[in-house]
C-alpha atoms as a PDB file:
ATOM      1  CA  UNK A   1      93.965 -10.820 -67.091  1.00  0.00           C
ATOM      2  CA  UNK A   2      92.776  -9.676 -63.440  1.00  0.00           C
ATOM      3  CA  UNK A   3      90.407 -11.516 -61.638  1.00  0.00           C
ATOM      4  CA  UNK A   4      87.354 -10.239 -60.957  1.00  0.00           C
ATOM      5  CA  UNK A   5      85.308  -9.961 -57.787  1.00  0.00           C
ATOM      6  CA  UNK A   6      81.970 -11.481 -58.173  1.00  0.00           C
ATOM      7  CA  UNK A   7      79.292  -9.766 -55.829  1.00  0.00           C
ATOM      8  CA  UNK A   8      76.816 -12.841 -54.912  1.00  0.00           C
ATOM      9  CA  UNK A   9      73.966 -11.738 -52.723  1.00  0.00           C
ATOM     10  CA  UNK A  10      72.089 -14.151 -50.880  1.00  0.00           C
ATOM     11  CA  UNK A  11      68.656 -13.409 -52.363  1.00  0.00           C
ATOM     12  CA  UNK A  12      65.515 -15.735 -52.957  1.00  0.00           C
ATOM     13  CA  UNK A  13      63.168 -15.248 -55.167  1.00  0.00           C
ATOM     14  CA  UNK A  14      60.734 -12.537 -53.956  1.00  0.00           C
ATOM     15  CA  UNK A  15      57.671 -14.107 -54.859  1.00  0.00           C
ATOM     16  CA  UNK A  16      58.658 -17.354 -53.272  1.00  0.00           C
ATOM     17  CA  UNK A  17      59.768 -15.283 -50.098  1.00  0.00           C
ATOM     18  CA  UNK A  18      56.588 -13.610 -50.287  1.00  0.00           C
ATOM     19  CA  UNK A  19      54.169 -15.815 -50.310  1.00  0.00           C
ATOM     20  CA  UNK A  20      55.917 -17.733 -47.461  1.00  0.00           C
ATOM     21  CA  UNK A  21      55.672 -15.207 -45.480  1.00  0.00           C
ATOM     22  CA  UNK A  22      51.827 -14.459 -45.991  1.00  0.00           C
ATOM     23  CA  UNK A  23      52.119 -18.002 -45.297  1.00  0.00           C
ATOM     24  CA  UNK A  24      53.116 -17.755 -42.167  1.00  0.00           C
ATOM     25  CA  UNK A  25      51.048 -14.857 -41.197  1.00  0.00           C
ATOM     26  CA  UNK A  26      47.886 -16.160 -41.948  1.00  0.00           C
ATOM     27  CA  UNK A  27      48.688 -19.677 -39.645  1.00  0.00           C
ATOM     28  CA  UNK A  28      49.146 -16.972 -36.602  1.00  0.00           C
ATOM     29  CA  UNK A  29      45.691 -16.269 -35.371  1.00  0.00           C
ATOM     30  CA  UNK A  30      46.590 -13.335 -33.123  1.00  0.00           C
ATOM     31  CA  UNK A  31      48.307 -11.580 -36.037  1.00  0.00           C
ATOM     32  CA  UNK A  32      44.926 -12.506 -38.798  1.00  0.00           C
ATOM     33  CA  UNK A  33      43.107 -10.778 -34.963  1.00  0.00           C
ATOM     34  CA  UNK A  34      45.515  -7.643 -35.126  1.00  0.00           C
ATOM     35  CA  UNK A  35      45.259  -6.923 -39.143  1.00  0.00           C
ATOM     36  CA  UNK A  36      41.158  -7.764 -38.544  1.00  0.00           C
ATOM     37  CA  UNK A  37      40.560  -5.220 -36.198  1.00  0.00           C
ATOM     38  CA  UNK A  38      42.924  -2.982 -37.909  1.00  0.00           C
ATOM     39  CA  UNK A  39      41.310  -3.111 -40.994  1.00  0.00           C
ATOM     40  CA  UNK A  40      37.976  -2.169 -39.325  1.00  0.00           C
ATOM     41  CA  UNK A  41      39.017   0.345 -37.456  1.00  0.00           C
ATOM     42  CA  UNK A  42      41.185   2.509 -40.608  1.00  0.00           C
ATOM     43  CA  UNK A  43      38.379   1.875 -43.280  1.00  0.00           C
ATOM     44  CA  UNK A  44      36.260   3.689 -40.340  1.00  0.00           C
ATOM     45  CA  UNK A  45      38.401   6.022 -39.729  1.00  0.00           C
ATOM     46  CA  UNK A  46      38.746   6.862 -43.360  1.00  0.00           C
ATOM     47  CA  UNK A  47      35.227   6.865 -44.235  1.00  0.00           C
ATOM     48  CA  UNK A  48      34.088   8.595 -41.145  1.00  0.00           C
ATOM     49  CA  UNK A  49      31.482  11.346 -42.786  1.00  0.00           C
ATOM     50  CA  UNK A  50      29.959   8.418 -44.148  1.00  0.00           C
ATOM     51  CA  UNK A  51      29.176   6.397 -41.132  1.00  0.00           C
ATOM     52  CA  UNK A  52      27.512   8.783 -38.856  1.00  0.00           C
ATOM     53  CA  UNK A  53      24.843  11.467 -39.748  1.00  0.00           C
ATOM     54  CA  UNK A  54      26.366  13.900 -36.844  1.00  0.00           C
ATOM     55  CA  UNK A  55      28.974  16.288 -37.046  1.00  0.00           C
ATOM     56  CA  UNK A  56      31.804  15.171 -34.005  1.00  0.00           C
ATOM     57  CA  UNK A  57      31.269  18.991 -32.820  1.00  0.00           C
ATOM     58  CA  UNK A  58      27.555  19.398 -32.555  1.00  0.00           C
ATOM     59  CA  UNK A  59      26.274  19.922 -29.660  1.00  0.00           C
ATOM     60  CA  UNK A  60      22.679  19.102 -27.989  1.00  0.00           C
ATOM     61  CA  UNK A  61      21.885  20.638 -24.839  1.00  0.00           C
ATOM     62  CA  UNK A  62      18.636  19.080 -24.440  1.00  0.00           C
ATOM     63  CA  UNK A  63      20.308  15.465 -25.225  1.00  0.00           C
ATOM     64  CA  UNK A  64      23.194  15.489 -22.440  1.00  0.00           C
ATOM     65  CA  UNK A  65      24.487  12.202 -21.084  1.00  0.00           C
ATOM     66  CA  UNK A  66      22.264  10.118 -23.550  1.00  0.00           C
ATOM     67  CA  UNK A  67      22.724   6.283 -22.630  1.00  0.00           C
ATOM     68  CA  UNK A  68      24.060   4.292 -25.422  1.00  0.00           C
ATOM     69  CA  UNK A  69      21.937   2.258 -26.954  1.00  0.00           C
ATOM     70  CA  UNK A  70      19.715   4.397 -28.959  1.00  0.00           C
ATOM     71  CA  UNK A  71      19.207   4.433 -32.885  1.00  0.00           C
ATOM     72  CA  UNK A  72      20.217   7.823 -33.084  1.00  0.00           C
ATOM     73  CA  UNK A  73      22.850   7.899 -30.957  1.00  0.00           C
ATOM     74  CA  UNK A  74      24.413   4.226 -30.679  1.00  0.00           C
ATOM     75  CA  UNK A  75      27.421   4.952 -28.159  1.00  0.00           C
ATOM     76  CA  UNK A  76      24.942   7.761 -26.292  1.00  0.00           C
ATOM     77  CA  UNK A  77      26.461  11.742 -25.417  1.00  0.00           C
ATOM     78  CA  UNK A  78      29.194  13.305 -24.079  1.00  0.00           C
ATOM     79  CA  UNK A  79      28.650  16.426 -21.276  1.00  0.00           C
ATOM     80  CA  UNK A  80      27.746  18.897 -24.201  1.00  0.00           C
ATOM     81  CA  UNK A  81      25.192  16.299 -25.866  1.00  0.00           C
ATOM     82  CA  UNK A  82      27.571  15.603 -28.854  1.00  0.00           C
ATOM     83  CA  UNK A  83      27.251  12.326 -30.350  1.00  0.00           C
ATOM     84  CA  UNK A  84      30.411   9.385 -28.873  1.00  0.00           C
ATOM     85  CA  UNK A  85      30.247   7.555 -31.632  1.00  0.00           C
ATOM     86  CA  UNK A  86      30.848  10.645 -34.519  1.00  0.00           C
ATOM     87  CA  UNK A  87      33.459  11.421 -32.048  1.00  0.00           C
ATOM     88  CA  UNK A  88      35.025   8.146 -31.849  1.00  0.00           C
ATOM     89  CA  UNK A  89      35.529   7.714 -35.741  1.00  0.00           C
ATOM     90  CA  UNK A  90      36.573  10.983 -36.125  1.00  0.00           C
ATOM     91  CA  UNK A  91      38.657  10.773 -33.245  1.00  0.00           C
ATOM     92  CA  UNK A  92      40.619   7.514 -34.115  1.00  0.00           C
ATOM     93  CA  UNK A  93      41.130   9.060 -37.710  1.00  0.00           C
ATOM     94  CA  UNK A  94      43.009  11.859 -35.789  1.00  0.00           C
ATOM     95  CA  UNK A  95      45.166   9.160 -33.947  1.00  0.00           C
ATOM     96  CA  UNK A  96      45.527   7.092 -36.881  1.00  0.00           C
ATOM     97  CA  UNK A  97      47.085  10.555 -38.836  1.00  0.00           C
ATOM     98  CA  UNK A  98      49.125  11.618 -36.138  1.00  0.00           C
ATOM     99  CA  UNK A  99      51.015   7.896 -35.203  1.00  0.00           C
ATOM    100  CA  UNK A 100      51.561   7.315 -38.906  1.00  0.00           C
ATOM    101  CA  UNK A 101      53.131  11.189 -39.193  1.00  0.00           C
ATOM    102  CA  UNK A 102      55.244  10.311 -35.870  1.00  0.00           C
ATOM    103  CA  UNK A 103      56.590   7.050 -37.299  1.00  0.00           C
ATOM    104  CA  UNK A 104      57.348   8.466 -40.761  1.00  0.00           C
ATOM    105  CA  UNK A 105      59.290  11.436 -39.221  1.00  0.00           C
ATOM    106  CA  UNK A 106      61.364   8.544 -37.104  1.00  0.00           C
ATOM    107  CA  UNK A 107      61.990   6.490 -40.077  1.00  0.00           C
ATOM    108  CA  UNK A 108      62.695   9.564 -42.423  1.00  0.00           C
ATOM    109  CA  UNK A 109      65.838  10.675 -39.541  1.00  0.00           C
ATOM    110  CA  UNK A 110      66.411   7.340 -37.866  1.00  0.00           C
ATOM    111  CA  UNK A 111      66.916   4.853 -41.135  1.00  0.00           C
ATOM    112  CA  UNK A 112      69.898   7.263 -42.723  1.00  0.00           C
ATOM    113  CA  UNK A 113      71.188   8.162 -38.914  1.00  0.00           C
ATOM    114  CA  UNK A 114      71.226   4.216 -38.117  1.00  0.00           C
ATOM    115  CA  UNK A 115      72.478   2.952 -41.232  1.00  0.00           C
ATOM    116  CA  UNK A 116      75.450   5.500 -40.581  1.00  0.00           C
ATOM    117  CA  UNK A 117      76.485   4.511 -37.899  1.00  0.00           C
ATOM    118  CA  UNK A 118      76.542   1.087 -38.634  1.00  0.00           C
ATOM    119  CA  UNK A 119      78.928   1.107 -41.323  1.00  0.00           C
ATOM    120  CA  UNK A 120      81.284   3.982 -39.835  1.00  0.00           C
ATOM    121  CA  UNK A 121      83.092   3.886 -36.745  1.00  0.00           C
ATOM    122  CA  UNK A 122      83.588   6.827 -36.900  1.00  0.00           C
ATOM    123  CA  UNK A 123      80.093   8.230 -37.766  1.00  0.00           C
ATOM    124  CA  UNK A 124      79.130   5.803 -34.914  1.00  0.00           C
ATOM    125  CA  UNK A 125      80.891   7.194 -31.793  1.00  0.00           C
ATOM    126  CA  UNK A 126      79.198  10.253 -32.429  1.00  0.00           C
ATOM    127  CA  UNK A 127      75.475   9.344 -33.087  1.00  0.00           C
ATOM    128  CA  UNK A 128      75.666   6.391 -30.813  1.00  0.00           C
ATOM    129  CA  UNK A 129      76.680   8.834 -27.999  1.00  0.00           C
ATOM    130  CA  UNK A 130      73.918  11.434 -28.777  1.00  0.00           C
ATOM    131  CA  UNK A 131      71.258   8.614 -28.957  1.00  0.00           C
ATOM    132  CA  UNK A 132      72.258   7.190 -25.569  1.00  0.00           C
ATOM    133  CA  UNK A 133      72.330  10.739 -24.448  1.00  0.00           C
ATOM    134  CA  UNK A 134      68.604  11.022 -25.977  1.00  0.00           C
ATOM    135  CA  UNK A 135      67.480   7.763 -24.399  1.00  0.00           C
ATOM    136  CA  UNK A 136      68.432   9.095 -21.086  1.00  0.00           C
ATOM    137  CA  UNK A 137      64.983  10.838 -21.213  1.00  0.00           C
ATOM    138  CA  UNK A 138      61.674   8.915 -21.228  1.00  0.00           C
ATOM    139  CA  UNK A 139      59.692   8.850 -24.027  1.00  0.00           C
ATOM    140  CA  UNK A 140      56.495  10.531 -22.978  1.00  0.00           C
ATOM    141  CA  UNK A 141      58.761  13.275 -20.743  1.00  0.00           C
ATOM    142  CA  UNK A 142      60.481  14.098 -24.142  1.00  0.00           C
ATOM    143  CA  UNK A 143      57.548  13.802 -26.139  1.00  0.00           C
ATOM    144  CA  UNK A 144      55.448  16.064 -23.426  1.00  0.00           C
ATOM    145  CA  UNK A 145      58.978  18.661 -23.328  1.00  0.00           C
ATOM    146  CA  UNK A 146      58.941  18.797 -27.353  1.00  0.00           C
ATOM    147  CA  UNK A 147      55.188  19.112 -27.656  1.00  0.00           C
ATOM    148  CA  UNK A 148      54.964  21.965 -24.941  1.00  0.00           C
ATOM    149  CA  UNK A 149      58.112  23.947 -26.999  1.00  0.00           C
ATOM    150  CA  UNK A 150      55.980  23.899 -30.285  1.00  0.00           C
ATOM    151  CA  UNK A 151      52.679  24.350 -29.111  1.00  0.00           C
ATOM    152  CA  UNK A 152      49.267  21.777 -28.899  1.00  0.00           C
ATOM    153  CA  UNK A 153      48.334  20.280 -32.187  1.00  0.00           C
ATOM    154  CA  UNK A 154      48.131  17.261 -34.318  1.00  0.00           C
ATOM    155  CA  UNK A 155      51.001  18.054 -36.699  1.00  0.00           C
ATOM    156  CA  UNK A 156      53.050  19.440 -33.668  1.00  0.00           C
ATOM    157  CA  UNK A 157      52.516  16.219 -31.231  1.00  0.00           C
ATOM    158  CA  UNK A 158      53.562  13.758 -34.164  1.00  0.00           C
ATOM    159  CA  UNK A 159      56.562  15.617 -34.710  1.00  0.00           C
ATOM    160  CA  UNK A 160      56.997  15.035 -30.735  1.00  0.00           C
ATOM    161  CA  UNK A 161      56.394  11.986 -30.593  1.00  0.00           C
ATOM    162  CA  UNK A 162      58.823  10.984 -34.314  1.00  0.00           C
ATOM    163  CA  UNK A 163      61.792  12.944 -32.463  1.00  0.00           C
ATOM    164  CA  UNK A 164      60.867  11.241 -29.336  1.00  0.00           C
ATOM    165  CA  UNK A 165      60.962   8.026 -31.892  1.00  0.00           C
ATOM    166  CA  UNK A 166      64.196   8.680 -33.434  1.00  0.00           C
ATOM    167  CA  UNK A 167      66.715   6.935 -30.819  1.00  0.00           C
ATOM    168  CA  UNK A 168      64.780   3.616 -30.952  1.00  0.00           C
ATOM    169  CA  UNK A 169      64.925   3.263 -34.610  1.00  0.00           C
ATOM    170  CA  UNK A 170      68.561   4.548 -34.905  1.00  0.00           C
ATOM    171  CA  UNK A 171      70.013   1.824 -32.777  1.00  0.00           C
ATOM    172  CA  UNK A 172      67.135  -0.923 -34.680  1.00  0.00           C
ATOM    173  CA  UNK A 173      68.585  -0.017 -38.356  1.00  0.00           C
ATOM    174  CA  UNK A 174      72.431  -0.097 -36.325  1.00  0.00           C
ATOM    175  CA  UNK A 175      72.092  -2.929 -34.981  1.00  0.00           C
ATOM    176  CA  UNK A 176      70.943  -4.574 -38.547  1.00  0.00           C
ATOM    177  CA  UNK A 177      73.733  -2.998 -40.521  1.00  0.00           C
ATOM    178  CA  UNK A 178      76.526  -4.156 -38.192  1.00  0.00           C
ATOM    179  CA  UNK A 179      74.911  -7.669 -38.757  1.00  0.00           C
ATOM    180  CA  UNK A 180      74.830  -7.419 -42.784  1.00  0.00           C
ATOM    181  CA  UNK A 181      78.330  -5.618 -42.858  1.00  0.00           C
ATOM    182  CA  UNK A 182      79.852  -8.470 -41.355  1.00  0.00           C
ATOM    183  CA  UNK A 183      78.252 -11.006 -44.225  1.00  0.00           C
ATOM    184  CA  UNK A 184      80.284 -12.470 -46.785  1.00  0.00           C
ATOM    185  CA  UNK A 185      77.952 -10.409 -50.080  1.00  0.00           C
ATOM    186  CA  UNK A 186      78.445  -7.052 -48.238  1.00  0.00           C
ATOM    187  CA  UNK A 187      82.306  -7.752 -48.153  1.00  0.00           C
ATOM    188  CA  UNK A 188      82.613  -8.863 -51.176  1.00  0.00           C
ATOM    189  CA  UNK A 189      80.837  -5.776 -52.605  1.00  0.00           C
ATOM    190  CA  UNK A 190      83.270  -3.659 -50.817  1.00  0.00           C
ATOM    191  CA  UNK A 191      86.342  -5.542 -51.606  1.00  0.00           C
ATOM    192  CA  UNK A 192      84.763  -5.086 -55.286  1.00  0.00           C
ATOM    193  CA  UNK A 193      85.328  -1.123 -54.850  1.00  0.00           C
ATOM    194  CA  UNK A 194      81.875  -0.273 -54.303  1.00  0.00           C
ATOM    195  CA  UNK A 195      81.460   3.398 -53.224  1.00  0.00           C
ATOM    196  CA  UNK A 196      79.864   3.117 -49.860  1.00  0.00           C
ATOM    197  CA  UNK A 197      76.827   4.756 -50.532  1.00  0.00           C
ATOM    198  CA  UNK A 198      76.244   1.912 -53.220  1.00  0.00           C
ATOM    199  CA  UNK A 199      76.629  -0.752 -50.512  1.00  0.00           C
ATOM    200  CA  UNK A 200      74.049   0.418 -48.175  1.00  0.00           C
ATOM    201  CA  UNK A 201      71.457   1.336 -50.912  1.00  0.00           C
ATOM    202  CA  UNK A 202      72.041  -1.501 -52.731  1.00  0.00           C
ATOM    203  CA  UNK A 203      72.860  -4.512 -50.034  1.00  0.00           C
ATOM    204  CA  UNK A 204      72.388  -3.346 -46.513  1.00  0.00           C
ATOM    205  CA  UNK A 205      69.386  -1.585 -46.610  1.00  0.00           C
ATOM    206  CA  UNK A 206      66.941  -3.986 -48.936  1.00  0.00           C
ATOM    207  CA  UNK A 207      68.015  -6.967 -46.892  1.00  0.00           C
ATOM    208  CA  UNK A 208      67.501  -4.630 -43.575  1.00  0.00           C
ATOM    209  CA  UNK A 209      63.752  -3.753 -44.796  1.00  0.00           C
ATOM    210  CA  UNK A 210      62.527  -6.443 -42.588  1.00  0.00           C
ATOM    211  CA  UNK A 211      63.146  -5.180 -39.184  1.00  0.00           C
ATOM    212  CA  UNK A 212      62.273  -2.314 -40.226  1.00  0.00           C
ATOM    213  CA  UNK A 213      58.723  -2.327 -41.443  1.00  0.00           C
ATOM    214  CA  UNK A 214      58.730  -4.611 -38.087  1.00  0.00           C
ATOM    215  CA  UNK A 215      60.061  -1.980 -35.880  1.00  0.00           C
ATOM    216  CA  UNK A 216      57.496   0.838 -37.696  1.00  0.00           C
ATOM    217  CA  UNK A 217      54.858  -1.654 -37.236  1.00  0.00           C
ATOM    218  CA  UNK A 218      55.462  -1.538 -33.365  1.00  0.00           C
ATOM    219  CA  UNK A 219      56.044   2.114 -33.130  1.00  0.00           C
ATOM    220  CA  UNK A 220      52.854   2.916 -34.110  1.00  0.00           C
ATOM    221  CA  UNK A 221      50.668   1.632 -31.132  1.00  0.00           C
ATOM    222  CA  UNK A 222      53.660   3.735 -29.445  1.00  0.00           C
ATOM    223  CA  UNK A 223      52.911   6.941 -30.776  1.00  0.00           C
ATOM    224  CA  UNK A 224      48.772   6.196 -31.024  1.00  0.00           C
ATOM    225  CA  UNK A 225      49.346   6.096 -26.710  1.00  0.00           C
ATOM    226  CA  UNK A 226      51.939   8.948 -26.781  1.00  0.00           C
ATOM    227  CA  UNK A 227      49.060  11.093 -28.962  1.00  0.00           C
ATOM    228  CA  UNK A 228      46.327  10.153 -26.891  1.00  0.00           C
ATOM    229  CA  UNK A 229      48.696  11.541 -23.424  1.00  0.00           C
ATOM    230  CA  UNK A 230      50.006  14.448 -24.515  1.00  0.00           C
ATOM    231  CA  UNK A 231      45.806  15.330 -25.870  1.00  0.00           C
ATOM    232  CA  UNK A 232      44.853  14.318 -22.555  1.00  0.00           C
ATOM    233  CA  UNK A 233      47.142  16.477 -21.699  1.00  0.00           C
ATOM    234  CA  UNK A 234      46.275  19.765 -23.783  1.00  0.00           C
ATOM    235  CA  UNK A 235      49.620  19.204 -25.762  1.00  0.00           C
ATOM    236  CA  UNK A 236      47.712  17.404 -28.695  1.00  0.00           C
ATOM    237  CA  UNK A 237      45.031  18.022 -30.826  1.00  0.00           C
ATOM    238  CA  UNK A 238      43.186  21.407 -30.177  1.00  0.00           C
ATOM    239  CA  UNK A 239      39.167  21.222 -29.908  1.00  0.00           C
ATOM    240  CA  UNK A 240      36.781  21.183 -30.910  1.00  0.00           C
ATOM    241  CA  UNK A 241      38.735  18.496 -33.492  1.00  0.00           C
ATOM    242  CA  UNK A 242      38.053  15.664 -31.446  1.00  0.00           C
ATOM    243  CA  UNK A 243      40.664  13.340 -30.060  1.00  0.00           C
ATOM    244  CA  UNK A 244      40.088   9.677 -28.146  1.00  0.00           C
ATOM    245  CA  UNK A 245      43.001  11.762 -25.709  1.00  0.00           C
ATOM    246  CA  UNK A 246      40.605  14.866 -25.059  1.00  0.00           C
ATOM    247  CA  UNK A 247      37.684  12.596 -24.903  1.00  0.00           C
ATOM    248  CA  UNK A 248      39.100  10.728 -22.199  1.00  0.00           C
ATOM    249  CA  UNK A 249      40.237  14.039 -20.608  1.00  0.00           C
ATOM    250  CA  UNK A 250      36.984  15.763 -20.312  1.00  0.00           C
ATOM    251  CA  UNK A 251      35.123  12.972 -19.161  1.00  0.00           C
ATOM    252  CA  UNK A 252      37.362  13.112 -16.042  1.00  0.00           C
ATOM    253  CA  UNK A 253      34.764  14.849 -14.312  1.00  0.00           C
ATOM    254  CA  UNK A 254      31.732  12.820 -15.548  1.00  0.00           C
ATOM    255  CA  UNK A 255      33.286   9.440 -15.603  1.00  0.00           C
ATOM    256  CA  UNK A 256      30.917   8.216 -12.569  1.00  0.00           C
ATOM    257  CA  UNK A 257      27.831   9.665 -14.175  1.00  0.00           C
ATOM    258  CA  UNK A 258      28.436   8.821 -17.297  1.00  0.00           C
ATOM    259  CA  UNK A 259      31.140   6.027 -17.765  1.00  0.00           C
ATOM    260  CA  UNK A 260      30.328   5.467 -20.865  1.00  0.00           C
ATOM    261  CA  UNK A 261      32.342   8.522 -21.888  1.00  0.00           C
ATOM    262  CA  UNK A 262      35.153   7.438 -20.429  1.00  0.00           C
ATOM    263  CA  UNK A 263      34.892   3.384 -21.204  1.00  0.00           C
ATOM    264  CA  UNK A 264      34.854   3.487 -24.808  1.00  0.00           C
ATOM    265  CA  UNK A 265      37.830   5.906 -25.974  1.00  0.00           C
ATOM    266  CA  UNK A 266      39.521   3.922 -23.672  1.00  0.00           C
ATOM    267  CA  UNK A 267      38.633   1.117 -24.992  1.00  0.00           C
ATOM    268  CA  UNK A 268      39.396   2.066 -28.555  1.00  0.00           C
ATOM    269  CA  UNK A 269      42.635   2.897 -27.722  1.00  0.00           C
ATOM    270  CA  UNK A 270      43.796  -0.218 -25.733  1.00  0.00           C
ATOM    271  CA  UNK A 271      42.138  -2.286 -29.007  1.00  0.00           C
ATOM    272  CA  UNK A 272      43.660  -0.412 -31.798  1.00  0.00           C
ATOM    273  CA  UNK A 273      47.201  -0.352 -29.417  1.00  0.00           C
ATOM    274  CA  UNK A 274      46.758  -4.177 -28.875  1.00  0.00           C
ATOM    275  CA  UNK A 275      45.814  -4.858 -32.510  1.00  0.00           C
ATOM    276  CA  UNK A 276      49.390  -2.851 -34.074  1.00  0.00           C
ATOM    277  CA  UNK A 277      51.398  -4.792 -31.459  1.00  0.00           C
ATOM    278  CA  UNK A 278      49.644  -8.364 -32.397  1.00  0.00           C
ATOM    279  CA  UNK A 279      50.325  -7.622 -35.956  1.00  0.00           C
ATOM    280  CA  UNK A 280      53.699  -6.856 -35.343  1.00  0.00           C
ATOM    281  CA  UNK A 281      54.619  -9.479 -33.241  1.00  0.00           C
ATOM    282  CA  UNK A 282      52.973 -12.174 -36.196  1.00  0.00           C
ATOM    283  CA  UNK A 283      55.086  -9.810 -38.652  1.00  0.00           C
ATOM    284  CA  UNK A 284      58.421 -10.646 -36.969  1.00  0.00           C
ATOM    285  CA  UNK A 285      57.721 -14.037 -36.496  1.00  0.00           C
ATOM    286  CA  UNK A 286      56.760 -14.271 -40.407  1.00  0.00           C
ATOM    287  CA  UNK A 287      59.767 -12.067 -41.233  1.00  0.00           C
ATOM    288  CA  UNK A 288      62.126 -14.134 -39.098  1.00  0.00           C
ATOM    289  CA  UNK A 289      64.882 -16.706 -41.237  1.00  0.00           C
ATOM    290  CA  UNK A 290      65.018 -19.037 -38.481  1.00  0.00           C
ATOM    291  CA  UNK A 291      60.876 -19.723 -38.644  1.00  0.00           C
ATOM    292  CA  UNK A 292      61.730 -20.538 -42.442  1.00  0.00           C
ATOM    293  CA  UNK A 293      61.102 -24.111 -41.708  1.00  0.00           C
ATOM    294  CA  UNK A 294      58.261 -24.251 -39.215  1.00  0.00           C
END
């Protein structure tokens, strides 16, 4: 009779593990702040047409540089009379699109790449030299290099900004699988014969889900900034599809006759930024083993 290897996975029950998480979430008010305001601001974004009676392209000469403040036109005009706040929600649904693109391109290369090179040495003297190589470039000089090779528009500047993306989540997902490899369940699952592909599907990767939905969680307000530069910077989004980055950039010119034009995409970026990294930040702390008992 041969002994046999029993795989034993250090597991709790999900529901359990669930709700004591949302447990902990909810008793960090900066986190319940972040998911508030990003609530608000993705139900507007997603029901845009239905918020504002003005197309974020139409223009009214006769109504340029309208203060804000007005029942018509709540957040006033821009320089061609077009309404701020139409372009605002439309605008932030464009961010919104192209960050969640960016940061499902990173996660689509980086998770397999990362997981890799965790469990190989040999797979991980190779990508671990190529991502240092990659991170020898700043993020918005690669993500302004990238978008300029392809060409200004949305789909184009997430792709940017994911490939820019793709070297921070690599060594994330590495750093997470070196840590489960070395447990006791992931060696006994290999000592058990397990093809390899079968320990990182089912061991390493479930149990590395945590950091991350963490780490995507912080790359967004990452690639909502690097969208709103490389718009700024005529990379992005093409007009007359509005962008908070192209808002910002042709109010330039106007910003001490009209501040207001400049004030509040700025504003909505900086919140929406803010609100992902609050979120996050609760989301790790929830997340985290060693806040089990708090």
């Amino acid at each position: 009779m041969t002994d046999s290897v029993v795989v034993v996975e250090p597991t709790a029950t999900r529901p359990l593990r669930g709700r004591r998480v949302l447990r902990r979430l909810v008793r960090n008010p900066l986190a319940v702040a972040g998911f508030v305001v990003l609530a608000i601001a993705t139900l507007a974004a997603v029901f845009a047409p239905l918020l504002t009676s003005h197309e974020p392209d139409q223009t009214h000469f006769d109504l340029v540089f309208a203060p804000p403040g007005s029942a018509e036109y709540i957040l006033g005009t821009d320089n061609l009379g077009r309404d701020v706040f139409s372009r605002i929600l439309f605008g932030l649904q464009s961010s919104l699109q192209a960050s969640v693109l960016a940061v499902l391109v990173a996660l689509a290369i980086g998770v397999p790449l990362g997981l890799a090179a965790g469990y190989s040495p040999l797979l991980d003297a190779l990508i671990s030299r190529v991502t240092d190589l990659v991170l020898a470039f700043p993020f918005l000089i690669l993500a302004v290099g990238l978008a300029a090779i392809r060409g200004p528009s949305l789909t184009n500047a997430a792709l940017a900004i994911g490939i820019a993306q793709i070297p921070g989540m690599i060594r994330i997902v590495r750093s997470e699988t070196l840590r489960l490899k070395a447990l006791d369940f992931v060696a006994a699952a290999i000592v058990s014969s397990a093809s390899d592909a079968w320990v990182l599907v089912r061991h390493i990767l479930p149990n590395a889900m945590s950091a991350i939905i963490v780490q995507a969680t912080i790359a967004i307000p990452v690639a909502i900034l690097g969208e709103a530069v490389l718009s700024f910077l005529g990379l992005g989004i093409r007009p007359p599809q509005p962008s908070l980055g192209t808002m910002l950039a042709d109010a330039q010119q106007d910003a001490a006759r009209a501040p207001w034009t400049a004030v509040i995409p700025g504003l909505a970026i900086m919140l929406v930024a803010l609100a992902f990294n609050l979120f996050g930040d609760g989301l790790r702390d929830a997340l985290d083993p060693k806040s089990s008992r708090r």
